[in-house]
PDB file of N, CA and C in Angstrom:
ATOM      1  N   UNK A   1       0.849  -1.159   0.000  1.00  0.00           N
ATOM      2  CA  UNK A   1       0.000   0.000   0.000  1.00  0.00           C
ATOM      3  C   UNK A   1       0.902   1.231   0.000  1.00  0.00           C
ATOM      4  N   UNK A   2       0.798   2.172  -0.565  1.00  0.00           N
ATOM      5  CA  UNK A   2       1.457   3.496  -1.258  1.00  0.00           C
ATOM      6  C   UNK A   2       0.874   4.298   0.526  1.00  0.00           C
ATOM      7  N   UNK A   3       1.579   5.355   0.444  1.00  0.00           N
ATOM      8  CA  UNK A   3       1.806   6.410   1.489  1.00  0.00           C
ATOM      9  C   UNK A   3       0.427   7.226   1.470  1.00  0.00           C
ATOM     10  N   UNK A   4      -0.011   7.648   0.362  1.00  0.00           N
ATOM     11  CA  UNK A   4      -1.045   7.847   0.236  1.00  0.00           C
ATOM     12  C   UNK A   4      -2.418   7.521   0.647  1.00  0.00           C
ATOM     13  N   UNK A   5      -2.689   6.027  -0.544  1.00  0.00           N
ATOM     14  CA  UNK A   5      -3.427   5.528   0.255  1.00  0.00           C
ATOM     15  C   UNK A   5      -3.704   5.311   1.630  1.00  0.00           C
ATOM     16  N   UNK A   6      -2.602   4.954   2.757  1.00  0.00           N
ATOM     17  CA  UNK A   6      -2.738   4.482   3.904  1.00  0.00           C
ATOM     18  C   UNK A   6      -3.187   5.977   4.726  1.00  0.00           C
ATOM     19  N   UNK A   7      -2.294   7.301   4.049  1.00  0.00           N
ATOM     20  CA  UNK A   7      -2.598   8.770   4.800  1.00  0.00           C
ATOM     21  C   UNK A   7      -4.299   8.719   4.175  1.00  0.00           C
ATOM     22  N   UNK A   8      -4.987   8.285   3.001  1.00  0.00           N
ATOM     23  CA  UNK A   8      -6.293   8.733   3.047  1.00  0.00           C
ATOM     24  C   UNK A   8      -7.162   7.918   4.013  1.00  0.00           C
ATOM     25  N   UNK A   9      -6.823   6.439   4.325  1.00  0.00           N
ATOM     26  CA  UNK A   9      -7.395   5.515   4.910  1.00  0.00           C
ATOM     27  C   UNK A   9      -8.003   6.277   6.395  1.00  0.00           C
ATOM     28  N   UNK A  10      -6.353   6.530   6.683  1.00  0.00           N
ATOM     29  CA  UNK A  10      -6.197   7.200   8.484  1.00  0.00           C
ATOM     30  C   UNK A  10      -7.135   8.528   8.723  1.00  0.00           C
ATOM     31  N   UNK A  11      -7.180   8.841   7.402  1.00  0.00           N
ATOM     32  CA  UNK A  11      -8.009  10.620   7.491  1.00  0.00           C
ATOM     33  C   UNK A  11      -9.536  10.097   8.011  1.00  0.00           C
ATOM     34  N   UNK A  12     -10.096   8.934   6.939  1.00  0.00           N
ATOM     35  CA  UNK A  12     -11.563   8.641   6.754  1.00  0.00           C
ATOM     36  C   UNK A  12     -11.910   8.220   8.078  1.00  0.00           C
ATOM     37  N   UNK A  13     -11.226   7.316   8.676  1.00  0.00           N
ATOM     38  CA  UNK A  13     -11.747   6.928   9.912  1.00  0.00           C
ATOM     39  C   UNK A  13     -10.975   7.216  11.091  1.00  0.00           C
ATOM     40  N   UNK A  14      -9.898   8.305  11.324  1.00  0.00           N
ATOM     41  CA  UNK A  14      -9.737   8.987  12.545  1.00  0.00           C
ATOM     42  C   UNK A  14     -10.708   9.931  13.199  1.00  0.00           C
ATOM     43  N   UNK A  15     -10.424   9.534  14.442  1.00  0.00           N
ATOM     44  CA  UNK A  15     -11.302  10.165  15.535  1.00  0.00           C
ATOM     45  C   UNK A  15     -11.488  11.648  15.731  1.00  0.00           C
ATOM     46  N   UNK A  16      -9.584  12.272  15.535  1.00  0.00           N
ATOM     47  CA  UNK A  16      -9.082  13.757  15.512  1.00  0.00           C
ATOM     48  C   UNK A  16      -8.153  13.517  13.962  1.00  0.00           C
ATOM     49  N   UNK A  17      -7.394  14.719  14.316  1.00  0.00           N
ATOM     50  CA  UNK A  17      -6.664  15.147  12.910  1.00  0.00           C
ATOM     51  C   UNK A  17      -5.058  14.357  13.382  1.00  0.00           C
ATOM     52  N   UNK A  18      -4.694  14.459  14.500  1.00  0.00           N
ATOM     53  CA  UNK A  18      -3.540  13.796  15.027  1.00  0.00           C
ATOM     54  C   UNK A  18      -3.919  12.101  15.584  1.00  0.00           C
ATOM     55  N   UNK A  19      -4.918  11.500  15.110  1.00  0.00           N
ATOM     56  CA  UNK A  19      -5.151   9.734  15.425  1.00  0.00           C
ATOM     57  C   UNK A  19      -4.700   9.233  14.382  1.00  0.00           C
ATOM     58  N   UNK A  20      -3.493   8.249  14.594  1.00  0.00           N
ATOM     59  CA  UNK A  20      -2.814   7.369  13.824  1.00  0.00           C
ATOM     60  C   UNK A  20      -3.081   6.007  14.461  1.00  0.00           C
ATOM     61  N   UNK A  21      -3.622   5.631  15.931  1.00  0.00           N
ATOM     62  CA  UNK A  21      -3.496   4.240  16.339  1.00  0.00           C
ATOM     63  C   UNK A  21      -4.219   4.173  17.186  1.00  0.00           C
ATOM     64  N   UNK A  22      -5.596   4.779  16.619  1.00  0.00           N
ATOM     65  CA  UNK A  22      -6.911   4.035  16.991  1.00  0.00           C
ATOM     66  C   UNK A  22      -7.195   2.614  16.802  1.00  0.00           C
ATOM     67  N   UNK A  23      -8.149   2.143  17.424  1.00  0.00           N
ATOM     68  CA  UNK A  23      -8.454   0.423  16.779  1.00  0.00           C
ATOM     69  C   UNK A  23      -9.474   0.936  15.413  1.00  0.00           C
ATOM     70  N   UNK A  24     -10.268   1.859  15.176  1.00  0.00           N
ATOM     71  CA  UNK A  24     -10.842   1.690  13.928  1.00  0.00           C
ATOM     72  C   UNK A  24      -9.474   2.280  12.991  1.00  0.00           C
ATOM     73  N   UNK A  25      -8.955   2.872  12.652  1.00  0.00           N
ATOM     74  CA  UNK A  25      -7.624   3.338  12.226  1.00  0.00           C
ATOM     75  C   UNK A  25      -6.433   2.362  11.620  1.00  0.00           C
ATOM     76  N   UNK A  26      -6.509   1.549  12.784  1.00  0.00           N
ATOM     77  CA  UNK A  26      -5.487   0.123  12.855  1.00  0.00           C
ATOM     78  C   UNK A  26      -6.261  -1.022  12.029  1.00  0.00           C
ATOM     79  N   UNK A  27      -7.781  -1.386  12.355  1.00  0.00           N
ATOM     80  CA  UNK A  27      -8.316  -2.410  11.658  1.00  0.00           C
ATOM     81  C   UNK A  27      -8.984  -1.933  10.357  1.00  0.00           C
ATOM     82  N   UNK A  28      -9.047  -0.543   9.761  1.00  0.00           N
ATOM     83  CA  UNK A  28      -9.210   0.413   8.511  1.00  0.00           C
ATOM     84  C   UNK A  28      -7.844  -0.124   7.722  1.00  0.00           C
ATOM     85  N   UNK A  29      -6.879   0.036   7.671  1.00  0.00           N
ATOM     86  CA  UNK A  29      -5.232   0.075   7.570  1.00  0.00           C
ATOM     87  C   UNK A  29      -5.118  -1.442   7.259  1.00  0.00           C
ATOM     88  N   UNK A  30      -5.402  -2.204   8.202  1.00  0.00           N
ATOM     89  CA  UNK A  30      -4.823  -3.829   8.183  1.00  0.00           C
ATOM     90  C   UNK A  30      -6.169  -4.507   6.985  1.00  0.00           C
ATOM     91  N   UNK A  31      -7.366  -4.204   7.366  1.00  0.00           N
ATOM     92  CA  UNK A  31      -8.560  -4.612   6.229  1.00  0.00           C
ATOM     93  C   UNK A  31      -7.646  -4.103   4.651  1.00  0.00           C
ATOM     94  N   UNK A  32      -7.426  -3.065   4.678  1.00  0.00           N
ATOM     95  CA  UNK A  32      -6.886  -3.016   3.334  1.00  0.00           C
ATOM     96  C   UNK A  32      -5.718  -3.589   2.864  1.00  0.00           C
ATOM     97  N   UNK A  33      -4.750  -3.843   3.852  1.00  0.00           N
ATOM     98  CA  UNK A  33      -3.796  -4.534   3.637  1.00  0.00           C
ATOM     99  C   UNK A  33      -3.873  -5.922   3.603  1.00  0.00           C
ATOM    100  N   UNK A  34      -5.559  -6.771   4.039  1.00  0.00           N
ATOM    101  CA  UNK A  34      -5.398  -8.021   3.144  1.00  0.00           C
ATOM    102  C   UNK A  34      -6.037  -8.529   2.502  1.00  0.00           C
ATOM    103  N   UNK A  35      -7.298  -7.078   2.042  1.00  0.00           N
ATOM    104  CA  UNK A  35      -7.705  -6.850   0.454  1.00  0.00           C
ATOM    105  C   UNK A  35      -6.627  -7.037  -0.301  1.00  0.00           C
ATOM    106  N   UNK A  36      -5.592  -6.177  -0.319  1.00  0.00           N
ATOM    107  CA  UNK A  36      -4.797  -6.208  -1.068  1.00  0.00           C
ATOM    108  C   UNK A  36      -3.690  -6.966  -1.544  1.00  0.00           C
ATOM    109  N   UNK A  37      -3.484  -7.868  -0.637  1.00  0.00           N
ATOM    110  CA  UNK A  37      -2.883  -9.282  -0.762  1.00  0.00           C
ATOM    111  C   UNK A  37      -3.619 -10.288  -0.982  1.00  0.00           C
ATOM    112  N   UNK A  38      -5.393 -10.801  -0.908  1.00  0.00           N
ATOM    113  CA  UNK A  38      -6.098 -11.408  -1.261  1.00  0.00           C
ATOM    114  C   UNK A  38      -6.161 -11.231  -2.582  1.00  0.00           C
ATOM    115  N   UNK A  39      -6.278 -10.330  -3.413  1.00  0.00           N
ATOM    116  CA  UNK A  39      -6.475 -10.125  -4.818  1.00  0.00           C
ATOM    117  C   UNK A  39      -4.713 -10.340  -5.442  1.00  0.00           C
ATOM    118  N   UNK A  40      -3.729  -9.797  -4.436  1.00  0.00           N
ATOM    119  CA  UNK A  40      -2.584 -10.622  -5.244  1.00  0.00           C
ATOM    120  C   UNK A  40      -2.432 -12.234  -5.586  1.00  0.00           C
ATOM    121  N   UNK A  41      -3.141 -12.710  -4.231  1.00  0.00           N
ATOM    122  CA  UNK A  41      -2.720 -14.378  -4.406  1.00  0.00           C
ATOM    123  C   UNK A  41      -4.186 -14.871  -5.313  1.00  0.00           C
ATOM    124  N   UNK A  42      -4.886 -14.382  -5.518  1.00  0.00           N
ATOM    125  CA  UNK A  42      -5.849 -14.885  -6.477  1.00  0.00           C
ATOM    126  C   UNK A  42      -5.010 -15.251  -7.969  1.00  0.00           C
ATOM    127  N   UNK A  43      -4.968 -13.429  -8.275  1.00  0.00           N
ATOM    128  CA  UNK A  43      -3.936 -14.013  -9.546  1.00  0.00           C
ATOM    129  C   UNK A  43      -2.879 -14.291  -9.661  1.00  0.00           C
ATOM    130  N   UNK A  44      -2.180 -14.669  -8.250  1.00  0.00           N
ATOM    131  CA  UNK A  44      -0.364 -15.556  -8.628  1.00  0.00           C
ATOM    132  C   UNK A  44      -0.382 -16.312  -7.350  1.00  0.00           C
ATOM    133  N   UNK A  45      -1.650 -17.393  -7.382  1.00  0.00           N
ATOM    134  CA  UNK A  45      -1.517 -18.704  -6.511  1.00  0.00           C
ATOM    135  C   UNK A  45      -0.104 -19.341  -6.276  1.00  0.00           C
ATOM    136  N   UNK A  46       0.698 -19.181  -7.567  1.00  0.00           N
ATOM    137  CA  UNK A  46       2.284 -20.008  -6.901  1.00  0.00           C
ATOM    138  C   UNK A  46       2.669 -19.096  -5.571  1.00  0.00           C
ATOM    139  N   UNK A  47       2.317 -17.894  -5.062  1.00  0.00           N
ATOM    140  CA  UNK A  47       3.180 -17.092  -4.314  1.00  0.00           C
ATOM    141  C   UNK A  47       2.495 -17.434  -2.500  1.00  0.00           C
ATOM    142  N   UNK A  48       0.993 -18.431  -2.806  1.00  0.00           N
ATOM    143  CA  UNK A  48       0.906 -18.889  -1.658  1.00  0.00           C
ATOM    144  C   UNK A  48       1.457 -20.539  -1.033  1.00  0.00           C
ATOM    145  N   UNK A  49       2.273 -20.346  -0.161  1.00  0.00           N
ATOM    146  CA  UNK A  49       2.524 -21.699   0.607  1.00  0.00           C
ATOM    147  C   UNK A  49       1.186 -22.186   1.633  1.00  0.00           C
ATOM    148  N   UNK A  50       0.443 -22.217   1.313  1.00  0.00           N
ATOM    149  CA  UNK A  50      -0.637 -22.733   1.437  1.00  0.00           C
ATOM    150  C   UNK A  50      -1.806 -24.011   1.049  1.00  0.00           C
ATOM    151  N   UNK A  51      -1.114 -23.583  -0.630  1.00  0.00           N
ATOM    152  CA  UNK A  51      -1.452 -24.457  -1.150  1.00  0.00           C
ATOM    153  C   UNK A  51      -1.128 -25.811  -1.449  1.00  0.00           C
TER     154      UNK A  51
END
């Protein structure tokens, strides 16, 4: 996830203008981070040891 994205994530669901490590903040942040690895291993299954 780009710098960006994660600074718009923190904006949408902080509490104040200075909340970086709220629990909605933290589980906003981590949800996207395994959207975003769910849709990697869809299309490049070799990259999970899982299988």
């Amino acid at each position: 996830m780009d710098k960006e994205k994660k600074q718009e994530i923190m904006k949408s669901y902080a509490i104040n203008e200075k909340d970086t490590g709220s629990s909605d903040v933290q589980v906003a942040v981590l949800t996207e981070r395994i959207n975003q690895l769910s849709g990697h291993l869809k299309s490049h299954s070799h990259d999970c040891w899982l299988t």
